[in-house]
C-alpha atoms as a PDB file:
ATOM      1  CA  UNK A   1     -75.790 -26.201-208.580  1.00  0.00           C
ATOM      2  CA  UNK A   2     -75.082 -24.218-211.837  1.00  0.00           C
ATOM      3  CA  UNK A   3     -77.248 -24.676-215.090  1.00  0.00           C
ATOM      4  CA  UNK A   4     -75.458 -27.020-217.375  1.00  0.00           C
ATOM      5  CA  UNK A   5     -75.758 -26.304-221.513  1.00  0.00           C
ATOM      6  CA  UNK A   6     -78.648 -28.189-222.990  1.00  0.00           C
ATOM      7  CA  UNK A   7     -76.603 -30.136-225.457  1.00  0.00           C
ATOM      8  CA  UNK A   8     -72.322 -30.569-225.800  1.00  0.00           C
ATOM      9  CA  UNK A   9     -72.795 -31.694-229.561  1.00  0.00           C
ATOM     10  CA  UNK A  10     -71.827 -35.040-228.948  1.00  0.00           C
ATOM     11  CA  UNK A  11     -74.727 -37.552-228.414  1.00  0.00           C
ATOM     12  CA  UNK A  12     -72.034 -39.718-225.982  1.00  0.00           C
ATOM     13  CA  UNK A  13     -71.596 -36.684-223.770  1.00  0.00           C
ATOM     14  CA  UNK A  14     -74.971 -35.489-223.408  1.00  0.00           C
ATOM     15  CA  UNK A  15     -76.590 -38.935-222.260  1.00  0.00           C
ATOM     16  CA  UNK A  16     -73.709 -39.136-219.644  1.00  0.00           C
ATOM     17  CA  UNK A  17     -74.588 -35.460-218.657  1.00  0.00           C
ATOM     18  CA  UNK A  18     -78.478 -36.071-218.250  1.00  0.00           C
ATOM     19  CA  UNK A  19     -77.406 -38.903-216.403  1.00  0.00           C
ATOM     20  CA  UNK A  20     -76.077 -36.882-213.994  1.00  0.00           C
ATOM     21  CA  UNK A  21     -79.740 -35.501-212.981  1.00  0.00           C
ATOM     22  CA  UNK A  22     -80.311 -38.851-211.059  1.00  0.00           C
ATOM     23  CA  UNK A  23     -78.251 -36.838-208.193  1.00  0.00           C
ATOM     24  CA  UNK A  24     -81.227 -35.302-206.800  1.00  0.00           C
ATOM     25  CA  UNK A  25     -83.428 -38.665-206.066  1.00  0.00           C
ATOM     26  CA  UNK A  26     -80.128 -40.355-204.652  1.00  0.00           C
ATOM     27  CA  UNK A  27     -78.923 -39.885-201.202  1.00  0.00           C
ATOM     28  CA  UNK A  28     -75.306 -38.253-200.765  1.00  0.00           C
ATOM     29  CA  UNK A  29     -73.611 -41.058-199.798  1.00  0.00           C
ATOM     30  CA  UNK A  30     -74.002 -42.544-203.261  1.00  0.00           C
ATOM     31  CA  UNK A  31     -73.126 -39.833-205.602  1.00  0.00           C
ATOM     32  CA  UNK A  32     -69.753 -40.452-205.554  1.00  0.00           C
ATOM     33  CA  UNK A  33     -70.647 -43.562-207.733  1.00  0.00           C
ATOM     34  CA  UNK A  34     -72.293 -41.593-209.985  1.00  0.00           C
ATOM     35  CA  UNK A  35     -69.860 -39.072-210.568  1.00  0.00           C
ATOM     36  CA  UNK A  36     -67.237 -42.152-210.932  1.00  0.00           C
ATOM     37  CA  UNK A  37     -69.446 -43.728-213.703  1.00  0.00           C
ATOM     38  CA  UNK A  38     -69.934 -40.373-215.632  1.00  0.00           C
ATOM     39  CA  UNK A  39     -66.044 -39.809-215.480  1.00  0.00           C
ATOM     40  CA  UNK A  40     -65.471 -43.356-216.721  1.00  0.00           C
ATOM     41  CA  UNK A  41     -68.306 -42.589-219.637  1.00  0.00           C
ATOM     42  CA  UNK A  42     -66.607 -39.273-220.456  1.00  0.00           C
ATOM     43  CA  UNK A  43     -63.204 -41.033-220.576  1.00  0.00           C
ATOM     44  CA  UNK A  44     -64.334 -43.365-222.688  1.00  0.00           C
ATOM     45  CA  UNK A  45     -65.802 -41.236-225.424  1.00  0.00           C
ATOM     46  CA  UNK A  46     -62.732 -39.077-225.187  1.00  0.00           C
ATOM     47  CA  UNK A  47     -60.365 -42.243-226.005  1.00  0.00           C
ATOM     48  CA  UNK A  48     -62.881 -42.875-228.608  1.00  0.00           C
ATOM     49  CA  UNK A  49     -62.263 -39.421-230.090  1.00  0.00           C
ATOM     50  CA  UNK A  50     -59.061 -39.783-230.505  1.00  0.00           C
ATOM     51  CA  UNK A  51     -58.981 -43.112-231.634  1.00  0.00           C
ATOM     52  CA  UNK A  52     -60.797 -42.049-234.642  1.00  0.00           C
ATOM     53  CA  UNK A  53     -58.368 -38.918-234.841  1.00  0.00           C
ATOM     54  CA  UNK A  54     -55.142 -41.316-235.140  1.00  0.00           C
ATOM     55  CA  UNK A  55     -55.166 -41.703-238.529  1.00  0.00           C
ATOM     56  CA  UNK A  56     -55.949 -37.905-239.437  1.00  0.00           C
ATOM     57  CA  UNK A  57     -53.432 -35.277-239.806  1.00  0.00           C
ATOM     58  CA  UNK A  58     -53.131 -32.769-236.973  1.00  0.00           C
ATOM     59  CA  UNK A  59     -54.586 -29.608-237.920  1.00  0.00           C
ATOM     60  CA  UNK A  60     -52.925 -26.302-236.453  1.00  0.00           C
ATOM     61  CA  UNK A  61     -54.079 -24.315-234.187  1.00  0.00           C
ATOM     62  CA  UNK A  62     -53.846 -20.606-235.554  1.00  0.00           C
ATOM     63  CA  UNK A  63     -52.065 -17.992-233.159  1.00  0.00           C
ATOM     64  CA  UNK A  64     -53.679 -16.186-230.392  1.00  0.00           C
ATOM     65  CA  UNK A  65     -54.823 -13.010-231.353  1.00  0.00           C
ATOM     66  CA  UNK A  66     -52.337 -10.481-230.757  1.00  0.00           C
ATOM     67  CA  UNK A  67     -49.338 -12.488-229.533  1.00  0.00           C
ATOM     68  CA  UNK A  68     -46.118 -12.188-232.188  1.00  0.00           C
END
C-alpha cells in the first residue's frame, strides 16, 4: 500500500483517513465496509463544504500558466 500524507488540513478528513488503518487487523472480506463508510464520511464533509460555500461568491480560478 502507498504512504498516505500525515494530515489533509481538514480535521473531518483526517479522522476518516486514520480510520482507514483498521484494514490491517480486519479480514478481506470486510474491507469493503470500511471503504463504504470512509466514502460515505468523505461525502459527507464534502457536502458540508459546500454547504458553507453557498452563500460565498465564487472566486476565479487564474489561467494556467502559459495557455492564451
Amino acid at each position: 500500500m502507498s504512504e498516505l500524507p500525515e494530515q489533509s488540513g481538514d480535521a473531518r478528513v483526517d479522522a476518516i483517513v486514520a480510520g482507514l488503518a483498521r484494514l490491517g487487523e480486519l479480514p478481506v472480506s470486510e474491507h469493503v465496509a470500511v471503504f463504504e463508510e470512509a466514502f460515505s464520511g468523505l461525502e459527507s464533509a464534502l457536502a458540508a463544504v459546500d454547504e458553507q460555500d453557498a452563500g460565498r461568491p465564487a472566486v476565479p480560478v487564474p489561467p494556467a500558466v502559459g495557455r492564451p
